[in-house]
N, C-alpha and C. Protein backbone atom coordinates (compact mmCIF):
# COMPACT_ATOMS: atom_id res chain seq x y z
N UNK A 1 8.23 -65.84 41.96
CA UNK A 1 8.34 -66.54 40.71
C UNK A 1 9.37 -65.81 39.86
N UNK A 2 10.28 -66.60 39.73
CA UNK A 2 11.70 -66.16 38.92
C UNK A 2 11.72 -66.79 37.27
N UNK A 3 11.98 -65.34 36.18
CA UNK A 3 11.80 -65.80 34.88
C UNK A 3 13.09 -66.56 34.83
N UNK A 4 13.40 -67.42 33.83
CA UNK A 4 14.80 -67.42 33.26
C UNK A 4 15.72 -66.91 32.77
N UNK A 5 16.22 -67.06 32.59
CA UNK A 5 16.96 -66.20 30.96
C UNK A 5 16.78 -66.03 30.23
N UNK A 6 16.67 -67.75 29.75
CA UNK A 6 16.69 -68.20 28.87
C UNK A 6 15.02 -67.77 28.64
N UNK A 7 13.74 -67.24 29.03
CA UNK A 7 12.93 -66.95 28.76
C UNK A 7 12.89 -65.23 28.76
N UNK A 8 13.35 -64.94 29.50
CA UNK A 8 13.47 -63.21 29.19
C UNK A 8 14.51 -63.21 28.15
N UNK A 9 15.23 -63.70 27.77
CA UNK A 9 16.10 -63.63 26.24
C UNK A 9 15.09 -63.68 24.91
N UNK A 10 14.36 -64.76 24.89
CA UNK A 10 13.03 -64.63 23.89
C UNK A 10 12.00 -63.37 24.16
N UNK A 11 11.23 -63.59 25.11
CA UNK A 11 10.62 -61.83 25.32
C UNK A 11 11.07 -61.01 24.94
N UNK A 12 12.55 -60.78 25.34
CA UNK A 12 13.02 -59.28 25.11
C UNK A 12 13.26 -59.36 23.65
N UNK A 13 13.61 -60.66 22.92
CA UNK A 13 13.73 -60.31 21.27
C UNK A 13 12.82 -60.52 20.33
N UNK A 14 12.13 -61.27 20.94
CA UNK A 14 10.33 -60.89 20.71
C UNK A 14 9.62 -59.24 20.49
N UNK A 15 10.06 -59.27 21.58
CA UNK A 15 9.34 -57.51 21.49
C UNK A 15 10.48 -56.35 20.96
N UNK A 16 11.42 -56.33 20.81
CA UNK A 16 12.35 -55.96 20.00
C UNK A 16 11.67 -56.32 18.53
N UNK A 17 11.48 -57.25 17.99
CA UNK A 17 11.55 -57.47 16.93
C UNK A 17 9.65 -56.98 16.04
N UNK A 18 8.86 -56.83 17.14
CA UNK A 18 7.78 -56.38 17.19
C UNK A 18 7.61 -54.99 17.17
N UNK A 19 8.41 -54.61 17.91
CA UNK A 19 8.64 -52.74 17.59
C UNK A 19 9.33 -52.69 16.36
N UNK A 20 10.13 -53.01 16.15
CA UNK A 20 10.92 -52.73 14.73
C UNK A 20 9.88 -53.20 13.54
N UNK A 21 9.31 -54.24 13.70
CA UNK A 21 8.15 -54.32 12.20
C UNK A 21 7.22 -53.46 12.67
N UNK A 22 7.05 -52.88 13.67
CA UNK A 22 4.97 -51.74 13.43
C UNK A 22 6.24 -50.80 12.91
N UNK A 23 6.97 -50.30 13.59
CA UNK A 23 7.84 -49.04 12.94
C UNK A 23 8.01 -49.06 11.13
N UNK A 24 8.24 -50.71 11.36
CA UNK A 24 8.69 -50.42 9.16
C UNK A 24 7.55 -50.35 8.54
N UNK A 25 6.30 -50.80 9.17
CA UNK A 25 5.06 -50.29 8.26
C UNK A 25 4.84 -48.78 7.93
N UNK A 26 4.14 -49.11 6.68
CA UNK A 26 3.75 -47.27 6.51
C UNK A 26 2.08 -47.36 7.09
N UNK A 27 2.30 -45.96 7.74
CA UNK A 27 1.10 -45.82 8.24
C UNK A 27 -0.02 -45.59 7.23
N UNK A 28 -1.36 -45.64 7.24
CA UNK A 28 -2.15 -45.71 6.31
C UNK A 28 -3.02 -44.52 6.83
N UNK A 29 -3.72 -43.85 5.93
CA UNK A 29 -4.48 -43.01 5.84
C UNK A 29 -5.96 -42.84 6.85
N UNK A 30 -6.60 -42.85 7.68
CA UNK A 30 -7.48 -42.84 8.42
C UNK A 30 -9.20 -42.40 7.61
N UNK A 31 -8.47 -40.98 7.00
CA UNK A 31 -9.57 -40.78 6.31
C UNK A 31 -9.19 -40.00 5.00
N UNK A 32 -9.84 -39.50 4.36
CA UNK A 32 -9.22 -39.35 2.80
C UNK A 32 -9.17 -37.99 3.12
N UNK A 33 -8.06 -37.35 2.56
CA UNK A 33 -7.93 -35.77 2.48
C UNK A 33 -8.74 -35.29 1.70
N UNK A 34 -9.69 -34.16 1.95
CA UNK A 34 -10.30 -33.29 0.92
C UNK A 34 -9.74 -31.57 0.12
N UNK A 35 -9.71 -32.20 -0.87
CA UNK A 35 -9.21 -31.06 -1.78
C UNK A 35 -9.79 -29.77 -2.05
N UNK A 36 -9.41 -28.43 -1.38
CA UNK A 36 -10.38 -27.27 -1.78
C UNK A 36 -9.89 -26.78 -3.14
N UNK A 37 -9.14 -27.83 -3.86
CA UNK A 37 -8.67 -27.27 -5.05
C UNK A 37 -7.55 -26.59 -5.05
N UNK A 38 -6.81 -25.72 -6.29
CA UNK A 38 -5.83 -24.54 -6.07
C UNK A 38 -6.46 -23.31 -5.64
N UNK A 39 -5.85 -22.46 -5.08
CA UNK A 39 -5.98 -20.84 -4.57
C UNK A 39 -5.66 -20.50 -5.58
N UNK A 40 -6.79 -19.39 -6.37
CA UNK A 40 -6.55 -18.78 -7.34
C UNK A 40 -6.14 -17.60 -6.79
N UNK A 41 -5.06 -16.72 -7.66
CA UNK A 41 -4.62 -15.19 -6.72
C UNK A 41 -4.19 -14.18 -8.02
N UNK A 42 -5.26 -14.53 -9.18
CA UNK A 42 -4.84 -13.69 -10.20
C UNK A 42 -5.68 -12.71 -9.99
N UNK A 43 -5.89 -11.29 -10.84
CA UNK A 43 -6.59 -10.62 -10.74
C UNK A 43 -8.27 -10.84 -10.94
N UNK A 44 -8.88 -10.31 -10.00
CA UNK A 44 -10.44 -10.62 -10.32
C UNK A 44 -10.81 -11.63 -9.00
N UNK A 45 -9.59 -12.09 -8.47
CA UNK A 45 -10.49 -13.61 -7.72
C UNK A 45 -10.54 -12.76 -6.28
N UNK A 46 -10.74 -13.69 -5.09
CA UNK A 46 -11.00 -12.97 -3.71
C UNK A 46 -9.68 -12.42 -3.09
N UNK A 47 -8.57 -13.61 -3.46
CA UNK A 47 -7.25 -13.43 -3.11
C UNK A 47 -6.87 -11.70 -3.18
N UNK A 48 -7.04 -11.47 -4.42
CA UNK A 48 -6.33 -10.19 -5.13
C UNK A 48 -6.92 -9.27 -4.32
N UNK A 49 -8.07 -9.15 -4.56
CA UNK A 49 -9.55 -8.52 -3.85
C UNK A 49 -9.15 -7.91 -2.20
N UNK A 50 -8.76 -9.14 -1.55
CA UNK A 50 -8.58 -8.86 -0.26
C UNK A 50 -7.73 -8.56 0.21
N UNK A 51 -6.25 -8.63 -0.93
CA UNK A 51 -4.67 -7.89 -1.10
C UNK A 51 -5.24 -6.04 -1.34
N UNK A 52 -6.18 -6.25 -2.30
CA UNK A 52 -6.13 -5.03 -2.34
C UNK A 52 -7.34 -4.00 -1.46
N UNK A 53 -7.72 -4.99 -0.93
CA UNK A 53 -8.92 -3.99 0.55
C UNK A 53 -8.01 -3.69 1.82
N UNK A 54 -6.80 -4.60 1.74
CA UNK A 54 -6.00 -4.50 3.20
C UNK A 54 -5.22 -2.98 3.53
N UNK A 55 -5.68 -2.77 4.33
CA UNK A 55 -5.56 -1.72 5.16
C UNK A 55 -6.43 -0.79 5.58
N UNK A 56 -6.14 0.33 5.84
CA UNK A 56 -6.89 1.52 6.58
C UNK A 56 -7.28 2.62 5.68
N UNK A 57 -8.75 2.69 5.31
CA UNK A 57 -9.57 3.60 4.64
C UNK A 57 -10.55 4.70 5.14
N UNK A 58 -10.01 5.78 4.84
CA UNK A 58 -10.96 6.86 5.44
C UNK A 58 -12.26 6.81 4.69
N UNK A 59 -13.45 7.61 5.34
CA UNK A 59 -14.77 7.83 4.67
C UNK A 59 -14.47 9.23 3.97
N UNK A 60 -14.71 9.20 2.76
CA UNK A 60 -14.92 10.28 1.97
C UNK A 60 -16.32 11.38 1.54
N UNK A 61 -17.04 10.11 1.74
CA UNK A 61 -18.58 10.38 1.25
C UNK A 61 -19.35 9.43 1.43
N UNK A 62 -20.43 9.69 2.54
CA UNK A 62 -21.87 9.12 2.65
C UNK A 62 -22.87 9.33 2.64
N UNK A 63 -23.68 8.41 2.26
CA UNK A 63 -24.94 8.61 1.31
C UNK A 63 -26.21 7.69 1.76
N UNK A 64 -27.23 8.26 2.25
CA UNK A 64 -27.94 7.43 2.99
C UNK A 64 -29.44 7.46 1.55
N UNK A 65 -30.98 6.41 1.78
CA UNK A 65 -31.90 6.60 1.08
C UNK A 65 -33.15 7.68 1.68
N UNK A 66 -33.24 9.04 1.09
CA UNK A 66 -34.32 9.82 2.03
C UNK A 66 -35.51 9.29 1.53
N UNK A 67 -36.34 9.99 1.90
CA UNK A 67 -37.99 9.67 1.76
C UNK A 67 -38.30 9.79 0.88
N UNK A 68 -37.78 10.22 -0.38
CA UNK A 68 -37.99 10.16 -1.75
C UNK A 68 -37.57 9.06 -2.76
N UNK A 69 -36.73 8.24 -1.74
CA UNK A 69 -36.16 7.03 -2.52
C UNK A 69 -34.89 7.42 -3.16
N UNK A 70 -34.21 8.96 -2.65
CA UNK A 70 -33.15 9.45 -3.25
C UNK A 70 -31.59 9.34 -2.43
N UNK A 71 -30.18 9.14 -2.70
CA UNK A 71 -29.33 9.13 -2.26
C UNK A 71 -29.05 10.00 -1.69
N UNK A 72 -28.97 11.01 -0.71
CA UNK A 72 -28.69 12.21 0.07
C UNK A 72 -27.57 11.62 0.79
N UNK A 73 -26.39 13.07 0.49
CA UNK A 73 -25.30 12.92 1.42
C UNK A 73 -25.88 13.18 2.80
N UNK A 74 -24.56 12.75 3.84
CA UNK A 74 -25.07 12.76 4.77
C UNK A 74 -23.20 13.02 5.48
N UNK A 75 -23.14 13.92 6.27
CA UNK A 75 -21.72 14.44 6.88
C UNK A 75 -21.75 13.56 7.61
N UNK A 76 -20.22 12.74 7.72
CA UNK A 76 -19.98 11.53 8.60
C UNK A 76 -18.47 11.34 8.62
N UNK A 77 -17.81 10.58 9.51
CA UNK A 77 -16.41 10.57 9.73
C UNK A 77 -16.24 9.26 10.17
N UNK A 78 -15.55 8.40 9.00
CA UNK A 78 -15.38 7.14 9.89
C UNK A 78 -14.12 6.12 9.17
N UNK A 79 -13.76 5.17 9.64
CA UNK A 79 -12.59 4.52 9.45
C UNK A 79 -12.56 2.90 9.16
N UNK A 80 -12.20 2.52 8.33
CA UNK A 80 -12.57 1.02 8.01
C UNK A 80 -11.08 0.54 7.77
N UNK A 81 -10.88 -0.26 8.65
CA UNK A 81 -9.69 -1.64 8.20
C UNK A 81 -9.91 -2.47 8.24
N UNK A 82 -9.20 -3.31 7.10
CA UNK A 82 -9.30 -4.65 6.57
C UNK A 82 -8.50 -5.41 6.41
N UNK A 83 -7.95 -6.42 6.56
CA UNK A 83 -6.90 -7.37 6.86
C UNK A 83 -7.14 -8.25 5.49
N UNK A 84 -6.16 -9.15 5.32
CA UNK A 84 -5.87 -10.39 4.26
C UNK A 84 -6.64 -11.27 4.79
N UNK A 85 -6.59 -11.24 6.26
CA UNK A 85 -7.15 -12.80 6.49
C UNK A 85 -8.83 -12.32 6.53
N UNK A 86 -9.44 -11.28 6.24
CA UNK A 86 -10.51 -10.90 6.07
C UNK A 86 -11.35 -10.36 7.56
N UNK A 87 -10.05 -9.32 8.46
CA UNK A 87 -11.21 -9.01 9.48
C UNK A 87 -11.50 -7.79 9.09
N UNK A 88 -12.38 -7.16 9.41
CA UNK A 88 -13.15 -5.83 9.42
C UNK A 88 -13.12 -5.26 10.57
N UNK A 89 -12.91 -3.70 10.52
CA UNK A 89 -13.91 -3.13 11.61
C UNK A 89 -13.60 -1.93 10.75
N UNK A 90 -15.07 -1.16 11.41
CA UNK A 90 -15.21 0.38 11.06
C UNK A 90 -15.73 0.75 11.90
N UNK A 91 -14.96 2.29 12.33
CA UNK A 91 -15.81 3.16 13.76
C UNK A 91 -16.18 4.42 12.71
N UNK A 92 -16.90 5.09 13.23
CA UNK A 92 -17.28 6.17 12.74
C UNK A 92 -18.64 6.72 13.70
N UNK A 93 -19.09 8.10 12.68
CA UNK A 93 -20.04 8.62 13.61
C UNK A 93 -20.44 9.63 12.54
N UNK A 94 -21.51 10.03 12.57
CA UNK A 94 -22.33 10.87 11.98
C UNK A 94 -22.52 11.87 12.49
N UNK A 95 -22.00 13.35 11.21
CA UNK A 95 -21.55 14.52 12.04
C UNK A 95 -23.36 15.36 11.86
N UNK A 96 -24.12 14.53 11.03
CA UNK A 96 -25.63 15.18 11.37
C UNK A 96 -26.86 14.39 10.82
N UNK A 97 -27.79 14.46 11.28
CA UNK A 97 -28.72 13.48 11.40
C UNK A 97 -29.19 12.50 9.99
N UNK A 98 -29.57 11.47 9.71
CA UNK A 98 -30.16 10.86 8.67
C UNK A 98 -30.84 11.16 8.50
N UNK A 99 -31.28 10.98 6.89
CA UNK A 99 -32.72 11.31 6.53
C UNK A 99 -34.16 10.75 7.79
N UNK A 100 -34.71 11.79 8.21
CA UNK A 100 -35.93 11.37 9.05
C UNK A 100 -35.19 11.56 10.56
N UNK A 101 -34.13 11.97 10.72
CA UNK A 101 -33.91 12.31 12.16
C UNK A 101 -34.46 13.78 12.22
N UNK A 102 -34.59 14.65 13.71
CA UNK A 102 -34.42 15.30 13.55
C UNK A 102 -33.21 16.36 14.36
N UNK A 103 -32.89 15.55 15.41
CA UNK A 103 -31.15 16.12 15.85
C UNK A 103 -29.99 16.36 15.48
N UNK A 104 -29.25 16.55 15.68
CA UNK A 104 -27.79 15.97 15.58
C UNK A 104 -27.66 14.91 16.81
N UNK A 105 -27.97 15.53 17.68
CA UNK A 105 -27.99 14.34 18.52
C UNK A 105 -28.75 12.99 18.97
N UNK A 106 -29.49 12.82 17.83
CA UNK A 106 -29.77 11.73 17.18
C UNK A 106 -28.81 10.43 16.79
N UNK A 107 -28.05 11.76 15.85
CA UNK A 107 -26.63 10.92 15.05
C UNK A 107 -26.11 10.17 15.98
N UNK A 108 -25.77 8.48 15.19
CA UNK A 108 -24.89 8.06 15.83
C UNK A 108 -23.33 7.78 15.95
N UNK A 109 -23.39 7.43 16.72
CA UNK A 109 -21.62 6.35 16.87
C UNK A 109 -21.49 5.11 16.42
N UNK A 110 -21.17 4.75 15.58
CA UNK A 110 -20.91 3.20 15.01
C UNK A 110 -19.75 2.35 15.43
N UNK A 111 -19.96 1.05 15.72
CA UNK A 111 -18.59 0.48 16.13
C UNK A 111 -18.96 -0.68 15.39
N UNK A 112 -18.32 -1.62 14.52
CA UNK A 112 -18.38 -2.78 13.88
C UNK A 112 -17.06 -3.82 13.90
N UNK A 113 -16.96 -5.05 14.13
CA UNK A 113 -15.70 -5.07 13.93
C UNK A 113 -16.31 -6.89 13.76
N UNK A 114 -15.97 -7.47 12.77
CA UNK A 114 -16.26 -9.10 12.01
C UNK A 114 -15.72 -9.81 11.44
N UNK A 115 -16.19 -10.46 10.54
CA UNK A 115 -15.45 -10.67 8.97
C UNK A 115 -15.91 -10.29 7.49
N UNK A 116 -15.28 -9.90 6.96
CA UNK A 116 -15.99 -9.30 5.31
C UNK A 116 -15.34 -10.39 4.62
N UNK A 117 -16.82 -11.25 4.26
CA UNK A 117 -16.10 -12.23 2.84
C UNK A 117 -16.39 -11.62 1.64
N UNK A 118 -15.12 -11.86 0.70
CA UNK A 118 -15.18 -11.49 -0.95
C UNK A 118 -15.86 -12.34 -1.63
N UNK A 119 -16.71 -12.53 -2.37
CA UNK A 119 -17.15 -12.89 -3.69
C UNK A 119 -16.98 -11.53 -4.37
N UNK A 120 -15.59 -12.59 -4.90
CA UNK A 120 -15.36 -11.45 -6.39
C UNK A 120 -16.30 -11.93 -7.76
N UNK A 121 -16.49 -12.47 -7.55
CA UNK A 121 -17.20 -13.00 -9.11
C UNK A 121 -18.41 -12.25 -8.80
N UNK A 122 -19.33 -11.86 -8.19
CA UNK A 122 -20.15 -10.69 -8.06
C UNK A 122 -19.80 -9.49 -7.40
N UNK A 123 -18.49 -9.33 -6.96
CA UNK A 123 -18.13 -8.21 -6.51
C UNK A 123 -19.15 -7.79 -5.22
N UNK A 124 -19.43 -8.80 -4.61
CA UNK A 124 -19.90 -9.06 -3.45
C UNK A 124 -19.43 -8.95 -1.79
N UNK A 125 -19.57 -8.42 -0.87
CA UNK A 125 -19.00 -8.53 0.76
C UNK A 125 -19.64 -9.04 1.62
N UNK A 126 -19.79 -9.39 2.32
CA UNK A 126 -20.29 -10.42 3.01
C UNK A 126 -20.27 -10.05 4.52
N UNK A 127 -20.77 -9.57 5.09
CA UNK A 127 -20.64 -9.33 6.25
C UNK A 127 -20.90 -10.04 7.45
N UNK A 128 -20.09 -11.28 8.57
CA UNK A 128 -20.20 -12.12 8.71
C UNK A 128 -19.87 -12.26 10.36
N UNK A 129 -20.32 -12.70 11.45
CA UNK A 129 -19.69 -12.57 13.39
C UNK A 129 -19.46 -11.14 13.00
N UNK A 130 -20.38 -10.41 13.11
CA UNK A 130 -20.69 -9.28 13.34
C UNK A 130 -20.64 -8.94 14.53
N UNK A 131 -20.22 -7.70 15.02
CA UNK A 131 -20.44 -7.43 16.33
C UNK A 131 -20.77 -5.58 16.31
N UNK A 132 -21.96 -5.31 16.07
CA UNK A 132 -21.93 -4.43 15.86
C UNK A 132 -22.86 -3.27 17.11
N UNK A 133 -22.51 -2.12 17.26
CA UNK A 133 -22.92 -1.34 18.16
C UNK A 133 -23.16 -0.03 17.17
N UNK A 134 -24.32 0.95 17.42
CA UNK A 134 -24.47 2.08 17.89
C UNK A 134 -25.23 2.45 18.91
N UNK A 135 -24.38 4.02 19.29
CA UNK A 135 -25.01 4.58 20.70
C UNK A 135 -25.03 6.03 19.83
N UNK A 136 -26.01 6.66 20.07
CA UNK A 136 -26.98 6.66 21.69
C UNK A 136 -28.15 5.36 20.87
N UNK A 137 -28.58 5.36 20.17
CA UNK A 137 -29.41 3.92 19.74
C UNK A 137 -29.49 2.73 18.67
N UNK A 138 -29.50 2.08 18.99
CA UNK A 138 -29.17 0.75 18.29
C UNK A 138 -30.29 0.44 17.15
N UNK A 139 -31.94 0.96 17.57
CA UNK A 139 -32.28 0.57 16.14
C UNK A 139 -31.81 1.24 15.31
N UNK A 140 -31.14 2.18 15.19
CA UNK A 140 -30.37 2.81 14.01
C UNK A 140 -29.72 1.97 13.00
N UNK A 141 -29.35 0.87 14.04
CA UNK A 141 -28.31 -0.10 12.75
C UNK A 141 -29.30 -0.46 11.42
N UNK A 142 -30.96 -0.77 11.51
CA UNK A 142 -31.55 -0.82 10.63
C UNK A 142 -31.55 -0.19 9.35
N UNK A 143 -31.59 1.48 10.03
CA UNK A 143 -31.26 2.65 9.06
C UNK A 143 -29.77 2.43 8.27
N UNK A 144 -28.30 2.15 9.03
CA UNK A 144 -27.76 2.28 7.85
C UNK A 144 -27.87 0.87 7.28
N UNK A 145 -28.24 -0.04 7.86
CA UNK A 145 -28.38 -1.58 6.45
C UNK A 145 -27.37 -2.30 7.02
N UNK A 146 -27.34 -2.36 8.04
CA UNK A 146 -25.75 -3.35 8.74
C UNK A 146 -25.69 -4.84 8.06
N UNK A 147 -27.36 -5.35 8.04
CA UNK A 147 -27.23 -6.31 7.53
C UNK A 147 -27.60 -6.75 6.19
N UNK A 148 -27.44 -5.61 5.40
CA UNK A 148 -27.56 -5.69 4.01
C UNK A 148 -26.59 -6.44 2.84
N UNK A 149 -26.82 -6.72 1.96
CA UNK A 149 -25.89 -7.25 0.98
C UNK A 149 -25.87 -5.93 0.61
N UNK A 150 -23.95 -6.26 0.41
CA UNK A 150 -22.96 -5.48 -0.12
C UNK A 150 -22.37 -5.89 -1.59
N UNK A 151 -22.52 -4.22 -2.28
CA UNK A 151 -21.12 -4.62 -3.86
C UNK A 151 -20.10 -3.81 -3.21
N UNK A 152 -19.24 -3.84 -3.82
CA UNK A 152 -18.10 -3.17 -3.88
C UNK A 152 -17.37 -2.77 -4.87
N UNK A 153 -16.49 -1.62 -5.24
CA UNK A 153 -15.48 -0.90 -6.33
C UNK A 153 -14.59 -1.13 -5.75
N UNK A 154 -13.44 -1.32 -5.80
CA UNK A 154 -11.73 -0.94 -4.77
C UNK A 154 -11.09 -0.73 -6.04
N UNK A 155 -10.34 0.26 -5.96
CA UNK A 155 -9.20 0.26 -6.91
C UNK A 155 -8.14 0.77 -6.08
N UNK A 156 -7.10 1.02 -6.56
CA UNK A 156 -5.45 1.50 -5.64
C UNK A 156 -5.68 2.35 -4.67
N UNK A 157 -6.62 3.29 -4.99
CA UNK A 157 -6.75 4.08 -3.81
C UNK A 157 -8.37 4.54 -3.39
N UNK A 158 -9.13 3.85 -3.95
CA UNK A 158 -10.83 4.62 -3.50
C UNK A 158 -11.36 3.27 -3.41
N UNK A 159 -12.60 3.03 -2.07
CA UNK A 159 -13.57 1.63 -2.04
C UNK A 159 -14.55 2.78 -2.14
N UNK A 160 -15.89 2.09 -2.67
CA UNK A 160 -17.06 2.37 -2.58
C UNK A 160 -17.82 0.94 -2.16
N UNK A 161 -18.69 1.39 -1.21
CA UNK A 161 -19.60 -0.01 -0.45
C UNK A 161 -20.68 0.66 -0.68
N UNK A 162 -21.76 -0.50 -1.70
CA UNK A 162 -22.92 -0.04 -1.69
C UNK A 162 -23.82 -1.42 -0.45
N UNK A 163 -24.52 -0.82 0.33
CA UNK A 163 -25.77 -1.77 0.77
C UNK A 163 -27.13 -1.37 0.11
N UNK A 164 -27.30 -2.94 -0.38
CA UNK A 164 -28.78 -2.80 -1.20
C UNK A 164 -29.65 -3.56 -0.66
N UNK A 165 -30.93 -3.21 -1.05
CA UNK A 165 -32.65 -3.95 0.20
C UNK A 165 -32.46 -4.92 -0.95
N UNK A 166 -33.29 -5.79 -0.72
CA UNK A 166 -33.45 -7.34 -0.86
C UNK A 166 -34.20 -7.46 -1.93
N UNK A 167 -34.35 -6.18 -2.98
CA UNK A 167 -34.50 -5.89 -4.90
C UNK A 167 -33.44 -5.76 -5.13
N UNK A 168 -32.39 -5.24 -4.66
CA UNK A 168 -30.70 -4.93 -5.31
C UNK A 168 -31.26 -3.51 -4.96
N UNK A 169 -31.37 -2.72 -4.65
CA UNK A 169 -31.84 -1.01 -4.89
C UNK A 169 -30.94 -0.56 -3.67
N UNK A 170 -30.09 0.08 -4.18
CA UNK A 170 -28.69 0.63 -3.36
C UNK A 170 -29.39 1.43 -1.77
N UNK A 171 -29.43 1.35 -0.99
CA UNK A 171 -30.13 1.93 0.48
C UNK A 171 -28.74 2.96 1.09
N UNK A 172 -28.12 2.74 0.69
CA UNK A 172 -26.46 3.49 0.93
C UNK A 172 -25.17 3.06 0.76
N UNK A 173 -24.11 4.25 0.24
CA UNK A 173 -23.28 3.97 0.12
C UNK A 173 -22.41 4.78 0.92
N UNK A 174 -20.70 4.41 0.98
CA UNK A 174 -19.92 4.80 1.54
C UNK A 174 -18.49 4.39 0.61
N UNK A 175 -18.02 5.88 0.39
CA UNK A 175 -16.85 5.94 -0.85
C UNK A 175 -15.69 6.39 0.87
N UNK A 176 -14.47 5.39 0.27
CA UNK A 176 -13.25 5.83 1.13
C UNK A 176 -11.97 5.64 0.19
N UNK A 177 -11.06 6.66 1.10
CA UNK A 177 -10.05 6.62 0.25
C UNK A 177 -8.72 6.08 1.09
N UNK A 178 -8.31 5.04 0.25
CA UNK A 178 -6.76 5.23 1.40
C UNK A 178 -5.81 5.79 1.56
């Protein structure tokens, strides 16, 4: 079965002329865009916050809760970096036992590495896909508060991270400097 010409001449400018009108339409929207608003990046908001947590902070001073309900230092060595886009990790290790150990070799090794969200408006961290380890034992993570709510201080060069129990009552902190 043989077309014509004179009929493949109409087809072909038929469909020519069918591609060229879907092309001149404007396409329409599927579903409505949602607005997270503007990014605020003045001082005080998360933006700034997380400009100014980025990078690599040594531990200066840690401070665990002893049996008295008191802050006791505690000798420790450890390292926290922080990125813009908000990843975390901190290794460290404890150079002698927590309140209620009684080794050193007790002390552990910490490995953490997640995401820390800012709420600056409470000066809040968020600790979030956690992946956290200590060896030689893991219920330890209880002891330092892995999964505690966090405040925070940062200024140009010193963070302080407090974790507090679930009254606000600080359970430990950790001051670093960059």
């Amino acid at each position: 079965m043989s077309i014509s010409s004179k009929v493949r001449t109409v087809l072909g400018a038929t469909l020519l002329a069918s591609c060229v009108f879907m092309t001149a339409c404007a396409a329409s929207e599927r579903q409505r865009t949602l607005s997270a608003g503007p990014t605020d990046t003045g001082i005080g908001t998360s933006t700034a916050v997380r400009s100014q947590l980025a990078g690599t902070w040594t531990l200066t001073k840690f401070e665990v809760l002893d049996a008295k309900g008191q802050l006791t230092p505690v000798r420790a060595k450890a390292q926290l970096t922080y990125d813009t886009f908000g990843n975390l990790s901190i290794k460290g290790v404890l150079e002698e036992p927590l309140p209620g150990q009684k080794t050193v070799t007790e002390a552990p090794a910490l490995m953490y590495t997640g995401r820390a969200v800012i709420d600056a408006p409470r000066q809040e961290l968020v600790l979030m896909g956690a992946d956290a380890t200590v060896e030689p034992d893991p219920a330890i993570l209880a002891k330092i508060a892995i999964d505690a709510r966090r405040k925070y201080i940062v200024t140009p060069t010193d963070l302080t991270i407090s974790a507090m129990d679930a009254q606000g009552k600080v359970v430990s902190r950790a001051t670093y400097r960059k």
